[in-house]
N, C-alpha and C. Protein backbone atom coordinates (compact mmCIF):
# COMPACT_ATOMS: atom_id res chain seq x y z
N UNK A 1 -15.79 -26.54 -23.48
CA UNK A 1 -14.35 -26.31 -23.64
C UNK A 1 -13.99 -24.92 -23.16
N UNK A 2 -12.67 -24.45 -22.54
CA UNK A 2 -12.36 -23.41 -22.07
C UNK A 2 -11.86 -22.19 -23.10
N UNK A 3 -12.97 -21.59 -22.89
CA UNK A 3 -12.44 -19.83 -24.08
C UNK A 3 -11.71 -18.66 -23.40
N UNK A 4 -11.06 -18.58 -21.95
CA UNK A 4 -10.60 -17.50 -21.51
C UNK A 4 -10.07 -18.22 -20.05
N UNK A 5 -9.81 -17.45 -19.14
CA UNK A 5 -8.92 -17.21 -17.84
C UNK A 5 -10.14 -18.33 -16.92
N UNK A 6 -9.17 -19.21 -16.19
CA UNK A 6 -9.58 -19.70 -15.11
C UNK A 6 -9.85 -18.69 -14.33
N UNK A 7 -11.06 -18.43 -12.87
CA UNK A 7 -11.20 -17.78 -12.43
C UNK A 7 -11.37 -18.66 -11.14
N UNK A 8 -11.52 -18.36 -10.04
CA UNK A 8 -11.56 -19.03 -8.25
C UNK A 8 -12.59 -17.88 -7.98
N UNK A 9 -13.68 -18.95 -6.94
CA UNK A 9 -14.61 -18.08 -6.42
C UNK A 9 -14.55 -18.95 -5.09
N UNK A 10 -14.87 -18.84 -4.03
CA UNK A 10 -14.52 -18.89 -2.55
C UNK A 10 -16.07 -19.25 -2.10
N UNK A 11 -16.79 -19.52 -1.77
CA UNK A 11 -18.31 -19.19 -1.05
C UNK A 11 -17.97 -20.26 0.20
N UNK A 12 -19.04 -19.98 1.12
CA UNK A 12 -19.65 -20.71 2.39
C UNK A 12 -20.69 -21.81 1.53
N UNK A 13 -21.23 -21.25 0.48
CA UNK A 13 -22.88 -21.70 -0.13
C UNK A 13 -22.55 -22.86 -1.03
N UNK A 14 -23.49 -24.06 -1.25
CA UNK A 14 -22.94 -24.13 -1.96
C UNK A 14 -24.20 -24.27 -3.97
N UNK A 15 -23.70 -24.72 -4.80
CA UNK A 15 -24.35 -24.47 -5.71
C UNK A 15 -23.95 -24.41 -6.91
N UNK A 16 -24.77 -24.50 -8.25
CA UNK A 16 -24.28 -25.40 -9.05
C UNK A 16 -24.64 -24.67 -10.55
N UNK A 17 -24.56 -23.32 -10.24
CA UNK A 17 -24.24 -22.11 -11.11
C UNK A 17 -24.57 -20.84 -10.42
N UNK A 18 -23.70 -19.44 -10.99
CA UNK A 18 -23.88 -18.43 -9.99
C UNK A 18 -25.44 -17.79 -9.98
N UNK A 19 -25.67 -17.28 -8.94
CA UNK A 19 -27.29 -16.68 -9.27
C UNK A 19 -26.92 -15.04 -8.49
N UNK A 20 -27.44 -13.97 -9.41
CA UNK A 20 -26.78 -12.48 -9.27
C UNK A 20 -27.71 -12.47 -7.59
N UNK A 21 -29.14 -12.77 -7.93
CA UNK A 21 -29.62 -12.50 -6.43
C UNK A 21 -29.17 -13.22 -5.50
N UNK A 22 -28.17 -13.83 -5.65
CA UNK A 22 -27.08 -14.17 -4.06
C UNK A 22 -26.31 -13.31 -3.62
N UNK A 23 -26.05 -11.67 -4.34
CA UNK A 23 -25.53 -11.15 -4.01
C UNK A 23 -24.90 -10.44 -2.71
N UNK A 24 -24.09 -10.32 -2.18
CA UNK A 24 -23.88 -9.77 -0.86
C UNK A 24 -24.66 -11.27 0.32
N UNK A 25 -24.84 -12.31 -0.27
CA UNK A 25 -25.32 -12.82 0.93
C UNK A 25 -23.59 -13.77 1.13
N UNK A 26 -22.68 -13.47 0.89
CA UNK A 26 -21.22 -14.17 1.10
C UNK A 26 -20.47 -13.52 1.78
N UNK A 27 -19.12 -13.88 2.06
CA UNK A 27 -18.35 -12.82 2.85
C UNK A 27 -17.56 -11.79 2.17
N UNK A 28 -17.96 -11.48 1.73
CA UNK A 28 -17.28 -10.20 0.50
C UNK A 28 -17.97 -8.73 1.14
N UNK A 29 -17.34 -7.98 1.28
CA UNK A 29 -17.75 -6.54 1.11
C UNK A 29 -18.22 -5.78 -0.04
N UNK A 30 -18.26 -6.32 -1.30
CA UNK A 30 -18.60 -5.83 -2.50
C UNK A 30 -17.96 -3.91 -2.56
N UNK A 31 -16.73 -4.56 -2.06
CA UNK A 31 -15.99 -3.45 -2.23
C UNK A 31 -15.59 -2.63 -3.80
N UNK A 32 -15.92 -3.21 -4.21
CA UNK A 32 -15.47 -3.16 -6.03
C UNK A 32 -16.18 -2.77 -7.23
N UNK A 33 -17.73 -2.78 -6.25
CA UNK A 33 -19.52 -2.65 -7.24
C UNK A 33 -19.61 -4.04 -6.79
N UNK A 34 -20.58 -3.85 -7.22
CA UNK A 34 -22.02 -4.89 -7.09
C UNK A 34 -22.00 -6.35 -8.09
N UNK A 35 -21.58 -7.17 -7.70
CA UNK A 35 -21.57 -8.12 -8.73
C UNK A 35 -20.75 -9.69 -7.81
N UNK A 36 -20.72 -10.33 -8.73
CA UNK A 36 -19.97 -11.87 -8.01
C UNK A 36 -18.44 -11.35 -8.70
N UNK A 37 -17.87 -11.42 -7.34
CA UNK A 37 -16.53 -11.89 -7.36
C UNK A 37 -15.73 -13.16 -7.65
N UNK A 38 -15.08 -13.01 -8.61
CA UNK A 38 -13.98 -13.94 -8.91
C UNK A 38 -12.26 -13.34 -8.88
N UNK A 39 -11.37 -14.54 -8.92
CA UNK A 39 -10.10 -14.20 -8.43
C UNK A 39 -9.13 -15.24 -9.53
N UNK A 40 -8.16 -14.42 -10.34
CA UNK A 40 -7.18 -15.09 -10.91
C UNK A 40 -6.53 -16.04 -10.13
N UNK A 41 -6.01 -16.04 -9.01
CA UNK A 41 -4.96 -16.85 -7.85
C UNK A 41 -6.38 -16.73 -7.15
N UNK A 42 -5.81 -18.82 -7.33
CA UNK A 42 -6.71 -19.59 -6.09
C UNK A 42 -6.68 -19.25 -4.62
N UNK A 43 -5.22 -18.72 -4.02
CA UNK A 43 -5.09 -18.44 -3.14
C UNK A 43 -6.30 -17.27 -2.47
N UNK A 44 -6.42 -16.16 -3.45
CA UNK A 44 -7.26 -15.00 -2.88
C UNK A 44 -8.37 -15.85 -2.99
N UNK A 45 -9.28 -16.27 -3.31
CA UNK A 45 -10.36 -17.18 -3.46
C UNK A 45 -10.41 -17.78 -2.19
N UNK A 46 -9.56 -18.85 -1.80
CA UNK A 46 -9.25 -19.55 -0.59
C UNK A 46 -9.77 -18.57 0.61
N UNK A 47 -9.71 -17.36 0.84
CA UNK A 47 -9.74 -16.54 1.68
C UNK A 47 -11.27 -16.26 2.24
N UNK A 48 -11.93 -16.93 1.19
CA UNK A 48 -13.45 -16.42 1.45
C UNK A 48 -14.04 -17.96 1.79
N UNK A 49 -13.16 -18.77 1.85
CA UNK A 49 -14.33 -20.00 2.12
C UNK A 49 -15.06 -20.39 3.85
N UNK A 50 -14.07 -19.82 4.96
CA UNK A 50 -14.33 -19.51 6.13
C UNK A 50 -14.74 -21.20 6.45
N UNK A 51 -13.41 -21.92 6.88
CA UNK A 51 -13.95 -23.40 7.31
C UNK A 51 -14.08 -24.28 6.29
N UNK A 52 -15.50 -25.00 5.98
CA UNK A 52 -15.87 -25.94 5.05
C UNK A 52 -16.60 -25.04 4.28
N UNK A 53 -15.55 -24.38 2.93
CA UNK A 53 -17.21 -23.81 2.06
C UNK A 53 -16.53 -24.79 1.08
N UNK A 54 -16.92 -24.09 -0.37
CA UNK A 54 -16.58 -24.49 -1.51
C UNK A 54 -15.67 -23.47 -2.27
N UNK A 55 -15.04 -24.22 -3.28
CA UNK A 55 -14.02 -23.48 -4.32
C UNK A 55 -14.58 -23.88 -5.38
N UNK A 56 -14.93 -22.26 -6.10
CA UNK A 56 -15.67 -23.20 -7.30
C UNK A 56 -14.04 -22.74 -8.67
N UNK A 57 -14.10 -23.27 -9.42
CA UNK A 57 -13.16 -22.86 -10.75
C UNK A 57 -14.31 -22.66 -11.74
N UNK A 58 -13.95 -21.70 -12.31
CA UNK A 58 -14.86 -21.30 -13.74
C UNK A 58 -14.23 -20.84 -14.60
N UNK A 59 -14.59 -21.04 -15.97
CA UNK A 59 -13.99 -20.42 -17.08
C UNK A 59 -14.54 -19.11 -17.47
N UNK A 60 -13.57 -18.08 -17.25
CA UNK A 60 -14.62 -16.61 -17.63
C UNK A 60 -13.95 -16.69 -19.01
N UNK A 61 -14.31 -16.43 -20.15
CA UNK A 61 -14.05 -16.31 -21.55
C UNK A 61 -13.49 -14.67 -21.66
N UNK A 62 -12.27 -15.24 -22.74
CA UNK A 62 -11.46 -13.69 -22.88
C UNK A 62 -12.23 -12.48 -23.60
N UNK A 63 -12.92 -12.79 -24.31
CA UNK A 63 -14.18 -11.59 -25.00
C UNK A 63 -14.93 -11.03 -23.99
N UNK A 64 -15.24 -11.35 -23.02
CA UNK A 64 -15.85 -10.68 -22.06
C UNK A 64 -14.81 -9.64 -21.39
N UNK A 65 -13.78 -10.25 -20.77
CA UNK A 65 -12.65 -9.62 -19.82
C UNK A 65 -11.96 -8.89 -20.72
N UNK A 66 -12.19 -8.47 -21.99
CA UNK A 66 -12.07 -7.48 -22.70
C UNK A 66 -12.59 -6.72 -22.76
N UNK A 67 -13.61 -6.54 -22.67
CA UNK A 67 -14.57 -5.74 -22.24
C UNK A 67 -14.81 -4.90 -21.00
N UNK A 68 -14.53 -5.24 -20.19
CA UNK A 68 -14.58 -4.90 -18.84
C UNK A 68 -13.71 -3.65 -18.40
N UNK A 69 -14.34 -3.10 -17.20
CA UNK A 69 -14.10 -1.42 -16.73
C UNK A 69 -12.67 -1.93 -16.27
N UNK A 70 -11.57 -1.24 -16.02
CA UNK A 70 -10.12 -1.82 -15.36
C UNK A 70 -9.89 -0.29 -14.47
N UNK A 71 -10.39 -1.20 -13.43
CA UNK A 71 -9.77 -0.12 -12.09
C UNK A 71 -8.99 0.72 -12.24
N UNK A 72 -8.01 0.22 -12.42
CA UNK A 72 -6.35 0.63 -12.03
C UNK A 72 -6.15 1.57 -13.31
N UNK A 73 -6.80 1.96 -14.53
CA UNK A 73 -6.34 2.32 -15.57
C UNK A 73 -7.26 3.29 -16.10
N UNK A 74 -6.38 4.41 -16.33
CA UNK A 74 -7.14 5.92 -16.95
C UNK A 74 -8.11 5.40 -17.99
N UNK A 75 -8.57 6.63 -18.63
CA UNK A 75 -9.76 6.06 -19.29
C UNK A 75 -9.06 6.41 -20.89
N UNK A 76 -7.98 6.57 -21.29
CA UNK A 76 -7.20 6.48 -22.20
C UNK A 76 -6.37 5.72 -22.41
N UNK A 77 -6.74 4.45 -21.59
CA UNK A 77 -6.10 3.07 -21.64
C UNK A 77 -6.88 2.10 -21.34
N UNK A 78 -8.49 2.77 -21.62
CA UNK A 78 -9.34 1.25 -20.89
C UNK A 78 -9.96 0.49 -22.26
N UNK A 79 -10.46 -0.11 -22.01
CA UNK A 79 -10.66 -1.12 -23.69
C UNK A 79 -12.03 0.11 -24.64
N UNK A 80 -12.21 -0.11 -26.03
CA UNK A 80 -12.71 0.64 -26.85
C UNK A 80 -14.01 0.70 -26.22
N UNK A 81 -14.56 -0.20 -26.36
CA UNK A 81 -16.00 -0.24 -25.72
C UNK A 81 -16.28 0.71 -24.54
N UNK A 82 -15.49 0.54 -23.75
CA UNK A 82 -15.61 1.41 -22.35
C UNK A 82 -15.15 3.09 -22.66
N UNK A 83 -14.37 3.17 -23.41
CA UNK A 83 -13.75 4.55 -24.08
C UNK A 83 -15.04 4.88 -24.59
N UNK A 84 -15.76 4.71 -25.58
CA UNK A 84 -16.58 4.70 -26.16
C UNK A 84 -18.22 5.03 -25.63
N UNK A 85 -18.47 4.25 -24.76
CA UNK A 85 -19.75 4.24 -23.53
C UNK A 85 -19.61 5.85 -23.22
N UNK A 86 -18.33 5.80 -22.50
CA UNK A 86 -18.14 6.98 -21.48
C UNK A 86 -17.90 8.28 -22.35
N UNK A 87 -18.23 8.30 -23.60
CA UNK A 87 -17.86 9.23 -24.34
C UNK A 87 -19.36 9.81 -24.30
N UNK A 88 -19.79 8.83 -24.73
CA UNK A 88 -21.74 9.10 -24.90
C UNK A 88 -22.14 9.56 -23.94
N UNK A 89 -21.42 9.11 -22.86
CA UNK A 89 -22.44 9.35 -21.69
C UNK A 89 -21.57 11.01 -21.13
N UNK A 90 -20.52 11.37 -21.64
CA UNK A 90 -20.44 12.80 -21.26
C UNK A 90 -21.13 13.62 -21.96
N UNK A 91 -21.64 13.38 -23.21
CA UNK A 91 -22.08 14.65 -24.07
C UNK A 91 -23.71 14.34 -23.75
N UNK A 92 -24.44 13.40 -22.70
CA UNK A 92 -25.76 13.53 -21.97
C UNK A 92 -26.08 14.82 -20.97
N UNK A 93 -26.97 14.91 -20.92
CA UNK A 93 -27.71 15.92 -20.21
C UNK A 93 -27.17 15.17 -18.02
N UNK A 94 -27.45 13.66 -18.36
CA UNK A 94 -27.34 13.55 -16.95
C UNK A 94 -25.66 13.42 -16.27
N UNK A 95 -24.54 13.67 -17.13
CA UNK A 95 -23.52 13.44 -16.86
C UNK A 95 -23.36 15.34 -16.47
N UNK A 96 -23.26 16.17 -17.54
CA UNK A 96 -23.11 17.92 -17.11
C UNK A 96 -24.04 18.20 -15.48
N UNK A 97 -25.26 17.08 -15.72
CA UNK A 97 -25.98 17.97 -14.25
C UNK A 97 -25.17 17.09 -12.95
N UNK A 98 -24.75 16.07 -13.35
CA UNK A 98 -24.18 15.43 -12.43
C UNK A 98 -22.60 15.75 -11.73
N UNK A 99 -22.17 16.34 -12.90
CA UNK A 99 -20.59 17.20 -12.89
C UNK A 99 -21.04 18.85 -12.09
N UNK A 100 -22.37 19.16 -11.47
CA UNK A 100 -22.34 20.45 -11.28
C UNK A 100 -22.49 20.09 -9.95
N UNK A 101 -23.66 18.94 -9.40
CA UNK A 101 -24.06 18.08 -8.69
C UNK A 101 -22.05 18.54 -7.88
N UNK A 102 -21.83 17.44 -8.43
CA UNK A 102 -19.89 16.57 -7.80
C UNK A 102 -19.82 18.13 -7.04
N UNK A 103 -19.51 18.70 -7.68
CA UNK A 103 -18.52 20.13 -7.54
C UNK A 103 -19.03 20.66 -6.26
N UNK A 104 -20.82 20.35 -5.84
CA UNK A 104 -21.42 21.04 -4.69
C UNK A 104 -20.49 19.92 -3.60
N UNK A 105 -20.37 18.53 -3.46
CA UNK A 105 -20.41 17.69 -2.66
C UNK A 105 -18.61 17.79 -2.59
N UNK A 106 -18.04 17.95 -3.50
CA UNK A 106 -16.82 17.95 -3.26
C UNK A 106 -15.92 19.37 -2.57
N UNK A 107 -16.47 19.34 -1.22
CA UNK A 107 -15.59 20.51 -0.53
C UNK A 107 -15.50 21.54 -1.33
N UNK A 108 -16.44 21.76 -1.85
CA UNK A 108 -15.80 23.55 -2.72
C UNK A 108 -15.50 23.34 -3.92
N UNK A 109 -15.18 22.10 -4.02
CA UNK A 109 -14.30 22.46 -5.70
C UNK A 109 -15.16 23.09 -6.89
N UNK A 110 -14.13 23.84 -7.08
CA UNK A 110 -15.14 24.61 -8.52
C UNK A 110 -15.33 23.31 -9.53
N UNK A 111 -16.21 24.31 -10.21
CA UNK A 111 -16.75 23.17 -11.41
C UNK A 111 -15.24 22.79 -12.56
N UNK A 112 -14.43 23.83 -12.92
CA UNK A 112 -13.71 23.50 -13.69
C UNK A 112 -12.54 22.95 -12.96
N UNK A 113 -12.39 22.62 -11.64
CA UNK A 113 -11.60 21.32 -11.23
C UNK A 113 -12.63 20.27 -11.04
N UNK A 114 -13.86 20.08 -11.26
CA UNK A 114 -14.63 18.85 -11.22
C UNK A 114 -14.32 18.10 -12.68
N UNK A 115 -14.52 18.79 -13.82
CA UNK A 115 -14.90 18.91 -15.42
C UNK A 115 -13.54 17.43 -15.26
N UNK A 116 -12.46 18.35 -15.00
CA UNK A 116 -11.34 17.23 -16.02
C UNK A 116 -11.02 16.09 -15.68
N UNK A 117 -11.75 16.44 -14.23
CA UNK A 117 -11.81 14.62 -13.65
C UNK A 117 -12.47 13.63 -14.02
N UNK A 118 -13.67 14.30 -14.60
CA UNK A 118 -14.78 13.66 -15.14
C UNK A 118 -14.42 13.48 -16.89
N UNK A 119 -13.66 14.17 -17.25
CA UNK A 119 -13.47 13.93 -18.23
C UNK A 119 -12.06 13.00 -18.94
N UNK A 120 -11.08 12.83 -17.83
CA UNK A 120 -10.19 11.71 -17.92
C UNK A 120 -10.16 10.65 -16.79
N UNK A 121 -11.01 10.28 -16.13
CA UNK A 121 -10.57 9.56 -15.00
C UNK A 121 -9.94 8.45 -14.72
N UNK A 122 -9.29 7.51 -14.00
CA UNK A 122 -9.36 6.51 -13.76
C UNK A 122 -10.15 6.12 -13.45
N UNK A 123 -10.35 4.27 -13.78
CA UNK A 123 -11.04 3.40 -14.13
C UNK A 123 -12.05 3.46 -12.38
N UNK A 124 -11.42 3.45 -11.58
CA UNK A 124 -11.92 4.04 -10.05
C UNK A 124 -12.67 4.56 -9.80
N UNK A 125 -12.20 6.03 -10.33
CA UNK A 125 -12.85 7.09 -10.19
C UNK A 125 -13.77 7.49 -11.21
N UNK A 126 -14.30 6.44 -12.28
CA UNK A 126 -15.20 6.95 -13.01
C UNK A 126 -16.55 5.95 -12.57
N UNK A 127 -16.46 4.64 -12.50
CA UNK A 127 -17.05 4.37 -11.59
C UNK A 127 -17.59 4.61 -10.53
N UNK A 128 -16.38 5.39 -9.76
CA UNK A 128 -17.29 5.81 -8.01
C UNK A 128 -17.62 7.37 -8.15
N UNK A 129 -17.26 8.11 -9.02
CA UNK A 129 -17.32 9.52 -8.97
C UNK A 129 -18.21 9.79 -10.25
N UNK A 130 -18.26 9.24 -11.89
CA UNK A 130 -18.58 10.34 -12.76
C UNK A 130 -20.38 9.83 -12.67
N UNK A 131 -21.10 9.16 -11.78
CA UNK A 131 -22.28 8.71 -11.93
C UNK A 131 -22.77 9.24 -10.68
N UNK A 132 -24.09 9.55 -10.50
CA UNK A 132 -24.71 9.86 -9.60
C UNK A 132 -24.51 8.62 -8.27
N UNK A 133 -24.75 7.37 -8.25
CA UNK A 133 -25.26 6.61 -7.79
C UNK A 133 -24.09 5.36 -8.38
N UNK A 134 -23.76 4.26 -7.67
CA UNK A 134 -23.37 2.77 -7.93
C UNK A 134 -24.85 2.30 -8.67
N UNK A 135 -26.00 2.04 -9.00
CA UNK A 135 -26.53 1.47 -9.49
C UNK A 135 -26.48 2.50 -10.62
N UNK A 136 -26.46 3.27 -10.70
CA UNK A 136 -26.46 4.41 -12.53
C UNK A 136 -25.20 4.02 -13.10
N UNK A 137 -24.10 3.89 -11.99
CA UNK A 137 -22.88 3.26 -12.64
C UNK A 137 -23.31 2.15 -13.36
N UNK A 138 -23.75 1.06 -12.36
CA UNK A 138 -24.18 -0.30 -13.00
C UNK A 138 -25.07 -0.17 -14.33
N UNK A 139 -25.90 0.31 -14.30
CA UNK A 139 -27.37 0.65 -15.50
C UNK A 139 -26.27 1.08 -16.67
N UNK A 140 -25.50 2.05 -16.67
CA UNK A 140 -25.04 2.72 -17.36
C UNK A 140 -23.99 1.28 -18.14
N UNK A 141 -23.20 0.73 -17.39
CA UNK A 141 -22.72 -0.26 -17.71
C UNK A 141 -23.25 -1.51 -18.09
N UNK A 142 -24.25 -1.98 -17.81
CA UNK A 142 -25.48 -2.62 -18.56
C UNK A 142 -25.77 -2.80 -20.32
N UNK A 143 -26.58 -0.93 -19.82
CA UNK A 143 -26.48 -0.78 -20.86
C UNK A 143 -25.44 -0.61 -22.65
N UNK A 144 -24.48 -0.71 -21.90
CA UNK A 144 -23.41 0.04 -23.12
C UNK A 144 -22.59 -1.41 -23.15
N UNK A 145 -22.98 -2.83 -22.50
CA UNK A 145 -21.99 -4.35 -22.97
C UNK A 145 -21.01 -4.57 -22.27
N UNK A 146 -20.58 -3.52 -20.77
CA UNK A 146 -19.54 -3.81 -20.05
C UNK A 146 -20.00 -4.42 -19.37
N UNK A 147 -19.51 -5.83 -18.66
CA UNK A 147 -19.85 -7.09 -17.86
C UNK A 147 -19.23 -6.75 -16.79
N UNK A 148 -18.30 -5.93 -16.70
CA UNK A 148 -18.29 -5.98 -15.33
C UNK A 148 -16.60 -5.27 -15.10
N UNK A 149 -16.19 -5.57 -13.65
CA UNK A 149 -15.32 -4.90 -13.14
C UNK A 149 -13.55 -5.60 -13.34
N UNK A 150 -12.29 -5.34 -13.92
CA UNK A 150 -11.29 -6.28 -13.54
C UNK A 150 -10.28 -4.83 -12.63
N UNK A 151 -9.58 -5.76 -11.28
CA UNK A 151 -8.84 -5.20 -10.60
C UNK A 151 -7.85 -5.80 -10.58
N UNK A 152 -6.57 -5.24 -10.21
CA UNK A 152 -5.57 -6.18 -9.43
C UNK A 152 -5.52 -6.44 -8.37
N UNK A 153 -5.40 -7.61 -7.61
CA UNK A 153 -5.57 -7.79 -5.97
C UNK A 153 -4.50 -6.88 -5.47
N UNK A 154 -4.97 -7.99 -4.08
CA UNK A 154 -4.21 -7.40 -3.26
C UNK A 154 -2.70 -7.64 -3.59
N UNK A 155 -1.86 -8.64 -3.61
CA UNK A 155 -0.90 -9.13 -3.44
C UNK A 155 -0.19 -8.45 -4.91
N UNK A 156 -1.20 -7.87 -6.17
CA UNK A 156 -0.24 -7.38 -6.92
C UNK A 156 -0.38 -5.86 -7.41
N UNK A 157 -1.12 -5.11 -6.33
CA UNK A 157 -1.43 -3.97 -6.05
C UNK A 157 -0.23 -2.98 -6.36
N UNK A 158 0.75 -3.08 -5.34
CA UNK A 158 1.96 -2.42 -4.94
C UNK A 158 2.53 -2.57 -5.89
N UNK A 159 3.20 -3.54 -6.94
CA UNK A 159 3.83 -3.40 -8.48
C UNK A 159 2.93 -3.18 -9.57
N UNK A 160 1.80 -3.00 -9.86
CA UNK A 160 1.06 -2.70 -10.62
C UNK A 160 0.75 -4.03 -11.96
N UNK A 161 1.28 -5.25 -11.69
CA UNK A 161 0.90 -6.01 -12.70
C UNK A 161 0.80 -7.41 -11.78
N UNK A 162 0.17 -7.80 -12.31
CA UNK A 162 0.44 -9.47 -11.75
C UNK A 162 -1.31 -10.34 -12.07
N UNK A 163 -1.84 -10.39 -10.70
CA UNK A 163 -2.81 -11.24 -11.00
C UNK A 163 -3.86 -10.77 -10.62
N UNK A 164 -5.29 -10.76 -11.47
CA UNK A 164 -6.37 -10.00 -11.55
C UNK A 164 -7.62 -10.41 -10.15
N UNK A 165 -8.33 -9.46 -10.17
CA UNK A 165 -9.74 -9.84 -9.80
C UNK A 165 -11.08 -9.72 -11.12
N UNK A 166 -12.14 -10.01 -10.58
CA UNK A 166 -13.19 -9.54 -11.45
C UNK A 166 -14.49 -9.86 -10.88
N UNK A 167 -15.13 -8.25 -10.92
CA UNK A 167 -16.48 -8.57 -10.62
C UNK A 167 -17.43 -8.58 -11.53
N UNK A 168 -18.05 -9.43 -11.78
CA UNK A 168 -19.33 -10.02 -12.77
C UNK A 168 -20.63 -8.66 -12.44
N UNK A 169 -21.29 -8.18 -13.26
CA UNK A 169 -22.22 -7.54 -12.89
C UNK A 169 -23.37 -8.42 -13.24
N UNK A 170 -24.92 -7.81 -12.34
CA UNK A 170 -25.67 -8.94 -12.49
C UNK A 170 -26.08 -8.78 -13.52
N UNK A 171 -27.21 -9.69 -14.15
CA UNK A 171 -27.89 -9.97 -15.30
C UNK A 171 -26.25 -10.78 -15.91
N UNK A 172 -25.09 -11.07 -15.89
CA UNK A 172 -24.22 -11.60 -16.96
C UNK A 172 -23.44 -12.86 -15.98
N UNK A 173 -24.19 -13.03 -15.14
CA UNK A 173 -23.45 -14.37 -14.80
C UNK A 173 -23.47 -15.86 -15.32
N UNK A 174 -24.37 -15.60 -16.45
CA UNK A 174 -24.35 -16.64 -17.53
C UNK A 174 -22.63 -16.75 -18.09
N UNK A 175 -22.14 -15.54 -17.99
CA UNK A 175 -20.89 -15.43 -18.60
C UNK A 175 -19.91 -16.57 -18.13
N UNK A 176 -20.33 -17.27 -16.54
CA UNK A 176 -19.16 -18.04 -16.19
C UNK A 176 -19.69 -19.37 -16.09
N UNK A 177 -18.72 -20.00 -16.73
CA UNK A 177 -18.98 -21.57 -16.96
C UNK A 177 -18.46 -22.36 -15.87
N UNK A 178 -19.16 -22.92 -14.60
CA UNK A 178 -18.56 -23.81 -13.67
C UNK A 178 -18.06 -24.80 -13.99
N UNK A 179 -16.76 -25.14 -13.74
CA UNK A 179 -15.58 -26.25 -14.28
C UNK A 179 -15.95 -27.01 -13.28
N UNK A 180 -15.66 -26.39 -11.77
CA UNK A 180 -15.37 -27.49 -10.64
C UNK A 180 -16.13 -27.08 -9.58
N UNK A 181 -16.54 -27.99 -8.50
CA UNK A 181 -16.60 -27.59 -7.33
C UNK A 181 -15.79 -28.05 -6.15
N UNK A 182 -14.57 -27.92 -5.58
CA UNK A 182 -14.05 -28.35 -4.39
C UNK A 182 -13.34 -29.79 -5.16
N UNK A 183 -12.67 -29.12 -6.38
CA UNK A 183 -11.86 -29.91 -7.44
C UNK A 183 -12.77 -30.78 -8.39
N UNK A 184 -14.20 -30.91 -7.90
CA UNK A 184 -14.57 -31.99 -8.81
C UNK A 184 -15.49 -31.50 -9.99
N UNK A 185 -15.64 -32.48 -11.04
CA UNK A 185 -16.23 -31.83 -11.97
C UNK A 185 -17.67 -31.49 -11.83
N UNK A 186 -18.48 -30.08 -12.48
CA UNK A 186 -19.88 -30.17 -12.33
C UNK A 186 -20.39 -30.35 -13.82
N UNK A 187 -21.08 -31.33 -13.25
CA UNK A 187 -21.86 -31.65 -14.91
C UNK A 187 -22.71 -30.64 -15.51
């Protein structure tokens, strides 16, 4: 039975639950981190099937997508869990060496214009900036129960609300329950 948001996934492949080591083998840029993409509007989904693929529908459950890092949104508006993670992980030893790290790579900037970035960021920029590495991002997020990434597409970018994306990080693609494939049911 369905516990959260229909989701659209697009592939060439086809198959009969997600597997994380398929990663990057689809037409996605994994522009977003590392993980399987899904799409609120079937339409963005549609975009990745290139010809004859498949459309799969899945049920991602709302306890999870509660959970999850949100792009678009400071870190004084992102869900408790994620507030919380990122709290721990500033008062670590590898977040201060990593904030001294930023400050060399970022054109000059002194350390105390690195600090407050790192210490309020958007959902973006804490992801791509307050971690050494996209996989320390990921580990880090792993570890602390965040499943993964939600964005707004493209189409609802420019007004700031409308209809989501989400990237699954691996190890949690148990999280999505395949409804359909190419409308039909999978047992």
């Amino acid at each position: 039975k369905q516990t959260g948001a229909i989701v659209y996934h697009g592939s060439p492949h086809k198959f009969d639950k997600f597997d994380s080591s398929k990663i990057g083998t689809g037409e996605g840029a994994q522009a977003y981190g590392h993980g399987l993409y899904q799409a609120e509007a079937e339409d963005v989904a549609k975009q990745y099937l290139q010809g004859d693929g498949y459309l799969y529908k899945s049920d991602l459950p709302d306890e999870h997508i509660a959970k999850m890092l949100d792009w678009d949104k400071p870190l004084s508006k992102q869900p408790k869990n994620v507030r919380d993670a990122y709290k721990k992980y500033l008062q670590s030893p590898q977040a201060s060496e990593h904030a001294k790290a930023w400050t060399r790579y970022s054109e000059g900037m002194r350390l105390d214009q690195a600090e407050p970035l790192l210490k309020n960021p958007g959902g973006e920029n804490l992801y791509k900036n307050a971690f050494p590495s996209r996989e320390a991002a990921n580990q880090w997020a792993s570890e602390n129960g965040i499943p993964g990434i939600r964005y707004l597409d493209g189409g609802s970018r420019g007004t700031g609300a409308g209809t989501s994306n989400f990237v699954i990080f691996p190890q949690n693609e148990g999280l999505l329950q395949i409804l359909e494939r190419n409308g039909k049911p999978i047992k």
